[in-house]
Protein backbone atom coordinates (compact mmCIF):
# COMPACT_ATOMS: atom_id res chain seq x y z
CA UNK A 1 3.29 2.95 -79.56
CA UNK A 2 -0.60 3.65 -80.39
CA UNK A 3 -0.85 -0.17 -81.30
CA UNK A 4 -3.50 -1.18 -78.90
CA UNK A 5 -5.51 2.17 -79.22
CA UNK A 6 -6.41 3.62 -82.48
CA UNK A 7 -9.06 5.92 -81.91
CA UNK A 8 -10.35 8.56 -79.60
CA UNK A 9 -14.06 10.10 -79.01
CA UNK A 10 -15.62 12.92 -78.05
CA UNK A 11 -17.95 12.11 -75.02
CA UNK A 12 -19.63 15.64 -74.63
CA UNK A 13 -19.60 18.78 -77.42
CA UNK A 14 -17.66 20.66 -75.04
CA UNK A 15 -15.17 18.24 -75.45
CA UNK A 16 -15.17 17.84 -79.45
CA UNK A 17 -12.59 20.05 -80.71
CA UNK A 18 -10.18 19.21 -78.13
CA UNK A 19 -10.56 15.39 -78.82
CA UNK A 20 -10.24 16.65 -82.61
CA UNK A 21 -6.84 18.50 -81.60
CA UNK A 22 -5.63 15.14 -79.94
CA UNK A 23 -6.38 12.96 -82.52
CA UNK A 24 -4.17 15.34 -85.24
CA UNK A 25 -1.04 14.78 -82.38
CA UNK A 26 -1.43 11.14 -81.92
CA UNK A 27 -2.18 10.52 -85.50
CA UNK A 28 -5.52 8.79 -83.72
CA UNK A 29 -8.78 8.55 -85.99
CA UNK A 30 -11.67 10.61 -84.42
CA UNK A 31 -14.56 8.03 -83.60
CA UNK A 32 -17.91 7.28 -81.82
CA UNK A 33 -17.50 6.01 -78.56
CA UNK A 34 -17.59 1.93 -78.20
CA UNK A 35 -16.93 0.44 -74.77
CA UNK A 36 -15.69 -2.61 -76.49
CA UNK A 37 -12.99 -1.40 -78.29
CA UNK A 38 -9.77 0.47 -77.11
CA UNK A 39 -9.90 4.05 -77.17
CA UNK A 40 -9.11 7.37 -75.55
CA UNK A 41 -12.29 9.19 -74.16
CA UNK A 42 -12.22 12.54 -73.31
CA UNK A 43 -14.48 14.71 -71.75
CA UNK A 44 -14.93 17.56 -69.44
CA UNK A 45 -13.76 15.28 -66.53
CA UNK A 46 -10.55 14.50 -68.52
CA UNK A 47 -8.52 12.08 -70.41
CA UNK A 48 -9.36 8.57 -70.12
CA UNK A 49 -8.30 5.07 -71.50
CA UNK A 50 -11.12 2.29 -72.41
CA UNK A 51 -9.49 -0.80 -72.95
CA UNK A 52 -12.68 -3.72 -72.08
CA UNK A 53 -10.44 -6.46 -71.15
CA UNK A 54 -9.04 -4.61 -68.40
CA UNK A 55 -12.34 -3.35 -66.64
CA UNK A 56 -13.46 0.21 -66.20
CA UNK A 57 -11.70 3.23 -68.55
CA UNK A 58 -8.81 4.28 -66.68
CA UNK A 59 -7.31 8.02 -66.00
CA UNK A 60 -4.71 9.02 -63.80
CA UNK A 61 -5.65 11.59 -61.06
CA UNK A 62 -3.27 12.89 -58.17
CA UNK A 63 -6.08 14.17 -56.65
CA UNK A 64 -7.30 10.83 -55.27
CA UNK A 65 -6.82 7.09 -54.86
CA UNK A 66 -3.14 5.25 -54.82
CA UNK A 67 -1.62 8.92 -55.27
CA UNK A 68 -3.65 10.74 -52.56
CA UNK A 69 -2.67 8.18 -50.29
CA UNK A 70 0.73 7.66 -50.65
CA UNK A 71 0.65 11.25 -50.25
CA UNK A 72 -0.92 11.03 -46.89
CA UNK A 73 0.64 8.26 -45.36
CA UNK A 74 3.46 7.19 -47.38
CA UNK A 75 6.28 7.49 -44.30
CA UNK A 76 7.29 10.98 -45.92
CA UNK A 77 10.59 11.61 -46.32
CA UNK A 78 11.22 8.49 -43.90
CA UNK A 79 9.90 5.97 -46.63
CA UNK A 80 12.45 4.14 -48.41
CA UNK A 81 12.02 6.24 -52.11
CA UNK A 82 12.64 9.16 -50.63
CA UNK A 83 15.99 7.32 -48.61
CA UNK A 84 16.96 6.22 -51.73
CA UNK A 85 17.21 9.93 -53.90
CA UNK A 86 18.70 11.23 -50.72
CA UNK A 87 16.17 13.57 -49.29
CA UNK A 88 17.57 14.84 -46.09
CA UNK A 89 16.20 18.15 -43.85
CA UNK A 90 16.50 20.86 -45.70
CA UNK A 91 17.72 18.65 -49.14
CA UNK A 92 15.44 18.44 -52.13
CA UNK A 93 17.44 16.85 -55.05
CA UNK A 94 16.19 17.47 -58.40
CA UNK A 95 15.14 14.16 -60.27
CA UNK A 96 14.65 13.18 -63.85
CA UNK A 97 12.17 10.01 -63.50
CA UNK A 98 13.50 9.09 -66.86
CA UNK A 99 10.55 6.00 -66.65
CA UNK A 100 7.57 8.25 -65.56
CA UNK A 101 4.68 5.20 -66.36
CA UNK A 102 1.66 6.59 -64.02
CA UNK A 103 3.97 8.91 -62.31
CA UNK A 104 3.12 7.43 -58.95
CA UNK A 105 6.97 7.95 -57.57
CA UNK A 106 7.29 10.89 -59.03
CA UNK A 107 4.25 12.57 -57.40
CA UNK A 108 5.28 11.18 -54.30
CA UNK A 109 8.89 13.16 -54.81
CA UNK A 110 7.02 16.41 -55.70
CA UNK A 111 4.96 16.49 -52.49
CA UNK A 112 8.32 16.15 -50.29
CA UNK A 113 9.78 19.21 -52.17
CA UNK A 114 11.74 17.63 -55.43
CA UNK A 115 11.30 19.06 -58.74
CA UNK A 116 11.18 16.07 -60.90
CA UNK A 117 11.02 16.12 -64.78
CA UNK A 118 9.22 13.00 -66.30
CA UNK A 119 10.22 11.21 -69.47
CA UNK A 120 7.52 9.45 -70.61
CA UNK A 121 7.78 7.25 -74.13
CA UNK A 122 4.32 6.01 -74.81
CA UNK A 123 2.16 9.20 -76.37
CA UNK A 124 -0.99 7.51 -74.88
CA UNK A 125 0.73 7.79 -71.47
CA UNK A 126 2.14 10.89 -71.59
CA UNK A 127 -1.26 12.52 -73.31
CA UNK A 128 -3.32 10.49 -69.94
CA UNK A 129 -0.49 12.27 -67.76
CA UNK A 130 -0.48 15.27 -69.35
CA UNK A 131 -4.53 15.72 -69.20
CA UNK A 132 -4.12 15.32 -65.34
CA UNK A 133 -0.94 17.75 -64.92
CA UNK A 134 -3.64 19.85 -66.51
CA UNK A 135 -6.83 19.10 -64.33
CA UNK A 136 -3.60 19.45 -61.34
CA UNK A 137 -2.91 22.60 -61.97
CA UNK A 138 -6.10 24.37 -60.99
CA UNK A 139 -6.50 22.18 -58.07
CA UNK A 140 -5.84 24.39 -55.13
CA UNK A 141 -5.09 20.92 -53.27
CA UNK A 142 -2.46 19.48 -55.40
CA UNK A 143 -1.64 22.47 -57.27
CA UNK A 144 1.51 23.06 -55.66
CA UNK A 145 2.80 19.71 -55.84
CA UNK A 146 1.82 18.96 -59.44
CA UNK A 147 4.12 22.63 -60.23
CA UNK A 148 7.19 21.13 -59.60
CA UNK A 149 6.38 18.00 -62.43
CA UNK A 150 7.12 18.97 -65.77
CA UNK A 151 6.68 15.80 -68.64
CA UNK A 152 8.51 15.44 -71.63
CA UNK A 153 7.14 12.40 -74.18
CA UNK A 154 10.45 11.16 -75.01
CA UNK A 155 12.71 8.56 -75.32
CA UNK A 156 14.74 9.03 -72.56
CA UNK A 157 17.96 7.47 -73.59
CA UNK A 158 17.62 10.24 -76.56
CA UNK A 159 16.68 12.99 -73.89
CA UNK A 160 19.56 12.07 -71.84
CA UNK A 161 22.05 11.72 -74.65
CA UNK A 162 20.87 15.07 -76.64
CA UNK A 163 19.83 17.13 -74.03
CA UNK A 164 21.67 19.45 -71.43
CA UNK A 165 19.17 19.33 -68.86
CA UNK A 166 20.43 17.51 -65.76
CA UNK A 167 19.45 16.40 -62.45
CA UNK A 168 21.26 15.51 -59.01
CA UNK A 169 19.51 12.01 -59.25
CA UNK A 170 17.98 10.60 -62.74
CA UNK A 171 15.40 7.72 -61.14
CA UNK A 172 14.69 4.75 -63.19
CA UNK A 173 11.97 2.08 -62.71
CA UNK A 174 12.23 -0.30 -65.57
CA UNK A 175 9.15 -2.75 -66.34
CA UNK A 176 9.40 -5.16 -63.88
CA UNK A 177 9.85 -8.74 -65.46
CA UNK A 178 6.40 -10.63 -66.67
CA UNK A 179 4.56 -13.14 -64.07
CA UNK A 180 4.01 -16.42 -65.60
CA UNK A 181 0.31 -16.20 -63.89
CA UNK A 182 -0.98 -13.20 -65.21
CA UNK A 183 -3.41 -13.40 -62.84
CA UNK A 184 -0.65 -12.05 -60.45
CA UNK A 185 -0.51 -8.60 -62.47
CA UNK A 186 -2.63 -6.30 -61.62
CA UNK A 187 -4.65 -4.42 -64.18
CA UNK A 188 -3.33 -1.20 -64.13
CA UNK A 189 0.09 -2.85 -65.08
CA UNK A 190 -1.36 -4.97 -67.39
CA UNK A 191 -2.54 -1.67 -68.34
CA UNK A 192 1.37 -0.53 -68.82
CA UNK A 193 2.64 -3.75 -70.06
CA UNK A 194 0.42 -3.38 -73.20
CA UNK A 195 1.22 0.15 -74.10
CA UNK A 196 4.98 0.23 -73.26
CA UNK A 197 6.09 -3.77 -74.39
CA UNK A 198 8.94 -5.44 -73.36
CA UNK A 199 11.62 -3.65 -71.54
CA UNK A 200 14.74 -4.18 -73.86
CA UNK A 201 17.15 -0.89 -73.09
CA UNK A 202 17.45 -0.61 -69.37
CA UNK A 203 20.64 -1.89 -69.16
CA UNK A 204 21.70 1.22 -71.52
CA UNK A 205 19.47 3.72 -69.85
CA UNK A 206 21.32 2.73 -66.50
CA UNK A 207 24.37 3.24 -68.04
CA UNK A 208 23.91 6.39 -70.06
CA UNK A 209 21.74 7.55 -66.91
CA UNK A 210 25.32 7.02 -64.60
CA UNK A 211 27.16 9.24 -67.07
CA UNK A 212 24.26 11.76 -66.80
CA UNK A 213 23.17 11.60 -63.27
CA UNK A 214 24.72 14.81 -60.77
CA UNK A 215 24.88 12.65 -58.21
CA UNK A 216 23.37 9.19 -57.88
CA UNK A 217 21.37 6.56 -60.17
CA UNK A 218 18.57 5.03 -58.45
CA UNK A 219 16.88 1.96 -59.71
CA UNK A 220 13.32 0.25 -58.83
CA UNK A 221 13.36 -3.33 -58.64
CA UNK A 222 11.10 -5.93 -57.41
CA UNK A 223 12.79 -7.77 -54.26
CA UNK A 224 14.99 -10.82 -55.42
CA UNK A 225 15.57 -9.50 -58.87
CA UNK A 226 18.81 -9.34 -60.40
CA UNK A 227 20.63 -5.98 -60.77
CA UNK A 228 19.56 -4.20 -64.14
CA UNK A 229 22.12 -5.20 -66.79
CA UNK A 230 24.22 -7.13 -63.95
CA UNK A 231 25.64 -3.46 -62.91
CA UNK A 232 26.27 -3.93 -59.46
CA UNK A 233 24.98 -0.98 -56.98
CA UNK A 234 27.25 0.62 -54.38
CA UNK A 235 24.42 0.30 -51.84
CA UNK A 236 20.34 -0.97 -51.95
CA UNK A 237 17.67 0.35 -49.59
CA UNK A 238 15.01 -2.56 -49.06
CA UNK A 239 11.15 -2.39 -48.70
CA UNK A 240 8.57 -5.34 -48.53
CA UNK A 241 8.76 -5.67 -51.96
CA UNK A 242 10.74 -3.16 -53.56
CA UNK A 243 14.66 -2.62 -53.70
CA UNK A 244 16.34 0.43 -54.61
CA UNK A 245 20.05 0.10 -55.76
CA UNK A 246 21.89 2.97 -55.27
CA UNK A 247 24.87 4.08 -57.89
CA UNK A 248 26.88 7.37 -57.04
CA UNK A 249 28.14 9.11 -59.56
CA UNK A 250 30.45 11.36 -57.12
């Protein structure tokens, strides 16, 4: 949904007809910059999102910050995600993360070795993730990484169900479940909360997802949360504050 951001601008000439090009594919209008209303800003640094009430415009880049550290000192292929897909010595499973968001899992499964296609609903997302697979790719750091992430902006109980691409493990990380104290959210998932809306089909992507999956489903859940759509896992790996149920599918 474009709901919350109808417009994107231009912030240097280099950048015009490329906004202009966007703006045709998201059925966006092409405006004049306002830092008090939503919109998509582009320029020769990228693709990024200016929504006021949530602070600075964001963009996603796996170059630095959350992703560059989780890249560094994550645990590797000893950290709980990577238990969870079954990464073992010489094992890289392919992945569909059919619930890509700001692809923060799904980097960290590229840099052990997985190639991991991304489904990613929301065209604002997936234009934000897109712009930085792009910036990626000519980034002798990450470039290598970033190759093995291809994005598709789908639905991805339609991908799954029309498509014949497959993967050993199809990862899902649904919304977690609103905080009554919003407070409690932090802003780049207030951020996702706004753009994506309620979660109302993950109890039908886990099930299409089990009749999909090559080998295993595995779901992201906060700690103490119920399984999605009551399906009961065959095993969970625990973090701090994350649980990943584990459903085999041979």
């Amino acid at each position: 949904m474009t709901d919350f951001v109808n417009a994107i601008a231009a912030l240097d000439d280099h950048s015009i007809a490329a906004a202009q090009q966007l703006a045709s594919e998201l059925a966006l209008e092409l405006a004049t910059a306002d830092i008090g209303m939503n919109q998509l800003w582009l320029s020769e640094q990228g693709l990024a999102l200016n929504m006021p009430a949530l602070g600075k415009p964001f963009c996603i880049d796996f170059s630095s910050g959350k992703y560059d550290h989780r890249r560094k000192f994550g645990g590797g292929r000893g950290q709980p995600l990577a238990k969870a897909v079954g990464l073992k010595q010489g094992q890289n499973p392919s992945v569909i993360d059919a619930t890509a968001g700001f692809a923060r899992d799904a980097f960290v499964l590229a840099s052990l070795g997985c190639e991991v296609t991304m489904l990613e609903q929301n065209p604002i997302m997936a234009a934000l993730l897109a712009d930085a697979l792009a910036r990626a790719a000519v980034d002798t750091t990450i470039a290598e990484i970033t190759c093995r992430m291809q994005l598709h902006n789908y639905n991805a109980i339609r991908f799954l169900t029309e498509n014949s691409i497959t993967a050993d493990v199809i990862y899902l990380d649904p919304m977690y479940p609103t905080r009554e104290k919003s407070a409690l959210v932090k802003k780049d998932m207030q951020l996702l909360h706004q753009l994506a809306g309620a979660d109302t089909d993950s109890a039908e992507l886990l099930t299409v997802a089990r009749e999909k999956a090559g080998k295993r489903v595995v779901v992201k859940r906060p700690k103490g949360a119920e399984f999605v759509g009551l399906q009961k896992p065959a095993a969970s790996i625990q973090s701090k504050n994350t649980r990943f149920d584990i459903y085999p599918t041979i």
